[in-house]
Protein backbone atom coordinates (compact mmCIF):
# COMPACT_ATOMS: atom_id res chain seq x y z
CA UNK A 1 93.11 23.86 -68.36
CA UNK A 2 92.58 22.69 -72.26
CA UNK A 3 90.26 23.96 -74.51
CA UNK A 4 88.15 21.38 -76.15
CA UNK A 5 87.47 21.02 -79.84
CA UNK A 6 84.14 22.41 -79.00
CA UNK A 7 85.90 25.38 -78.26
CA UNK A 8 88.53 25.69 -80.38
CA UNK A 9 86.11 24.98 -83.18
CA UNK A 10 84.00 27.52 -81.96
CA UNK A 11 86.71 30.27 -82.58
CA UNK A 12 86.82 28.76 -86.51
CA UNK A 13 83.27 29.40 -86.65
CA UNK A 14 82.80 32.51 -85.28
CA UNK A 15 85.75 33.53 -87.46
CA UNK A 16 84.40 32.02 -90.46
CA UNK A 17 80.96 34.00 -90.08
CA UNK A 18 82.63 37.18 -89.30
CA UNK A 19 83.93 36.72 -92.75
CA UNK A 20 81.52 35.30 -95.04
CA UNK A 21 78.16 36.91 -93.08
CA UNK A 22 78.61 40.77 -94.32
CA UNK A 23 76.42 40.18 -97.46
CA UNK A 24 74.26 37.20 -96.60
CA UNK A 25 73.42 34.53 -93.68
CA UNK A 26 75.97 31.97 -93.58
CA UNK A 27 74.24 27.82 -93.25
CA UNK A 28 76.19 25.71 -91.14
CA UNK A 29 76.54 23.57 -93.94
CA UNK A 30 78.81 26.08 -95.88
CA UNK A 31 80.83 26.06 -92.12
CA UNK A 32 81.28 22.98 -92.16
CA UNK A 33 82.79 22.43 -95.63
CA UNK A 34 84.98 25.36 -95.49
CA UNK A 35 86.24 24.54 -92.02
CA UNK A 36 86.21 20.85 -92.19
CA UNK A 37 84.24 20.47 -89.53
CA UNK A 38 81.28 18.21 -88.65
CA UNK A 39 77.42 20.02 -89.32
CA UNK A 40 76.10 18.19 -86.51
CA UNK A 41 78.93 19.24 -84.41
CA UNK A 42 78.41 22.54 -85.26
CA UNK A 43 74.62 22.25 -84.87
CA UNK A 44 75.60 21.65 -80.69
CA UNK A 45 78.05 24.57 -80.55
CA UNK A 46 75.60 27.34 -82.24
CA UNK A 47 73.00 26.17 -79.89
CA UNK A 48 75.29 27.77 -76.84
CA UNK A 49 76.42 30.14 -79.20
CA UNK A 50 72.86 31.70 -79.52
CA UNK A 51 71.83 31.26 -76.02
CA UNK A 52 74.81 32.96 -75.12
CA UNK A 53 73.70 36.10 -77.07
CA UNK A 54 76.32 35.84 -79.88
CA UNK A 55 74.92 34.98 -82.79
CA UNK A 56 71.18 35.41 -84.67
CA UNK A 57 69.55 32.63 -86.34
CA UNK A 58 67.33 32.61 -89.06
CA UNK A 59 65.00 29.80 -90.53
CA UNK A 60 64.19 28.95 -94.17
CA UNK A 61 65.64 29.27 -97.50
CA UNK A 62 68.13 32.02 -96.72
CA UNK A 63 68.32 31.26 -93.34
CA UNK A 64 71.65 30.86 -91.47
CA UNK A 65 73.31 32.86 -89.21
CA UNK A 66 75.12 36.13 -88.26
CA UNK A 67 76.86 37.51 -85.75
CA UNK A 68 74.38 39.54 -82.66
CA UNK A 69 76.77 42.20 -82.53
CA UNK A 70 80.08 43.92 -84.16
CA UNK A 71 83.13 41.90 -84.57
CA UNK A 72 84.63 44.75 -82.33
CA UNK A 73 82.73 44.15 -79.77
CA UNK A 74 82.98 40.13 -79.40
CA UNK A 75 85.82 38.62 -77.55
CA UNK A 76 87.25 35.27 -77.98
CA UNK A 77 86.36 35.32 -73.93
CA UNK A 78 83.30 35.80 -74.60
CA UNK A 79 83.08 32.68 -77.04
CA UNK A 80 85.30 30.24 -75.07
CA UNK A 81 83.38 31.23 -71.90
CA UNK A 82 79.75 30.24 -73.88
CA UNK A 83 81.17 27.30 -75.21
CA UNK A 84 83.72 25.95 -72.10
CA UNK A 85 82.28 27.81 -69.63
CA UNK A 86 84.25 29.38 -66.63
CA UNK A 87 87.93 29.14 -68.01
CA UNK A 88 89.95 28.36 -64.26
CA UNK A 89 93.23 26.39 -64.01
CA UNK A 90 91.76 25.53 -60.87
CA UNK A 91 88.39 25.76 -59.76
CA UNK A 92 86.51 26.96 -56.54
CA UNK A 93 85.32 23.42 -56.06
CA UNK A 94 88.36 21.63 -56.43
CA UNK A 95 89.98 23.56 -53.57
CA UNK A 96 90.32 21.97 -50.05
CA UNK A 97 89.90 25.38 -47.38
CA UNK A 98 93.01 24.36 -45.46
CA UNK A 99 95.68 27.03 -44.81
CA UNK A 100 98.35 25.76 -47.83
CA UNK A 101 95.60 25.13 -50.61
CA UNK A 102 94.49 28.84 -49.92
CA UNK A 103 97.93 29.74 -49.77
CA UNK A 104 98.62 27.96 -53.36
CA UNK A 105 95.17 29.57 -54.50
CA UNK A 106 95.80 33.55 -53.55
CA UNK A 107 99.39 32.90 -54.78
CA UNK A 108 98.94 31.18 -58.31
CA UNK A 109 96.13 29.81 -59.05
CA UNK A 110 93.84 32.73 -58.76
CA UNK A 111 97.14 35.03 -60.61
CA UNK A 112 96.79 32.36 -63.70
CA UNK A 113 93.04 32.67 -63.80
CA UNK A 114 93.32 36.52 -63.91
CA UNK A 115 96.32 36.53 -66.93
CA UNK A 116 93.88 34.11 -68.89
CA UNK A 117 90.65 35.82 -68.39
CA UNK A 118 92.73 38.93 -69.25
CA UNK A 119 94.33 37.74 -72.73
CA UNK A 120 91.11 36.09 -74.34
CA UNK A 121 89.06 39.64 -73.06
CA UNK A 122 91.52 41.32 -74.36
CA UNK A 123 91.51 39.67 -78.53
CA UNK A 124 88.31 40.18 -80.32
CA UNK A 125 86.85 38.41 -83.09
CA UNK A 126 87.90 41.84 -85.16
CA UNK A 127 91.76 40.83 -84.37
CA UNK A 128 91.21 37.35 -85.13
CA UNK A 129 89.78 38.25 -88.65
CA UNK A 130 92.21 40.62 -88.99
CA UNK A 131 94.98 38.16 -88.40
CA UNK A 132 93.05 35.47 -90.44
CA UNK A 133 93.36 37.99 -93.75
CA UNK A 134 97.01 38.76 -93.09
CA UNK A 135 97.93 35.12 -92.78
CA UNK A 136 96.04 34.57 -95.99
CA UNK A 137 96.93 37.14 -97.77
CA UNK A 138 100.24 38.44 -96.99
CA UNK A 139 102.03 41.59 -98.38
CA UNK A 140 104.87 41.24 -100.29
CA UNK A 141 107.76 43.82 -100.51
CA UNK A 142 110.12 43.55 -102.94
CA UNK A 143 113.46 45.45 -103.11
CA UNK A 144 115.17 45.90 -105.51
């Protein structure tokens, strides 16, 4: 499995609104300058974003968008999965039903599936953030 641009993108965004969205709507335009990223681009992942419940549009002058619910409560799952859809190593589909192939599934295909799924529930956009500001900003100790 690879995430696309579409989703790793995504992440940037989501990240980037979680930041800059507290005081005001964020345009995709200001996105896509601060992230280097293309506005039409972005235009095709906040459609999925928005039908998948994540973020709030709104139109005119200070329109842009926000984030539907708490950083907290958002999972990078939850963005990959509107953006990528089901994330599997290995599919249901691509499976042939004889005894080995089910074998190989129970035994490692379905086990990676379940630590992935598991890892991107497990960080939310809160962590990500969090991590963002400590990259950027890191503490330094001095001793003397």
């Amino acid at each position: 499995m690879k995430i696309s641009t579409k989703g790793r993108y995504g992440l940037k965004a989501m990240i980037d609104i979680a930041i800059y969205s507290s005081s005001e709507n964020v345009t995709l335009k200001s996105i896509s300058e601060r992230e280097n990223i293309s506005e039409k681009y972005l235009e095709q992942i906040f459609s999925a974003l928005r039908k998948n419940g994540l973020v709030n549009s709104k139109k005119g002058a200070q329109g842009g968008y926000t984030l539907a619910d708490s950083m907290s409560k958002i999972t990078a799952g939850d963005i990959l999965r509107a953006l990528e859809g089901d994330l599997q190593v290995v599919g249901e589909d691509d499976i042939d039903k004889d005894i080995m192939d089910l074998c190989i599934k129970k035994n490692l295909w379905d086990k990676l599936n379940q630590a992935i799924n598991s890892i991107v529930d497990s960080v939310t956009l809160e962590d990500l953030v969090y991590e963002y500001n400590k990259e950027r900003n890191p503490e330094y100790i001095y001793y003397i």
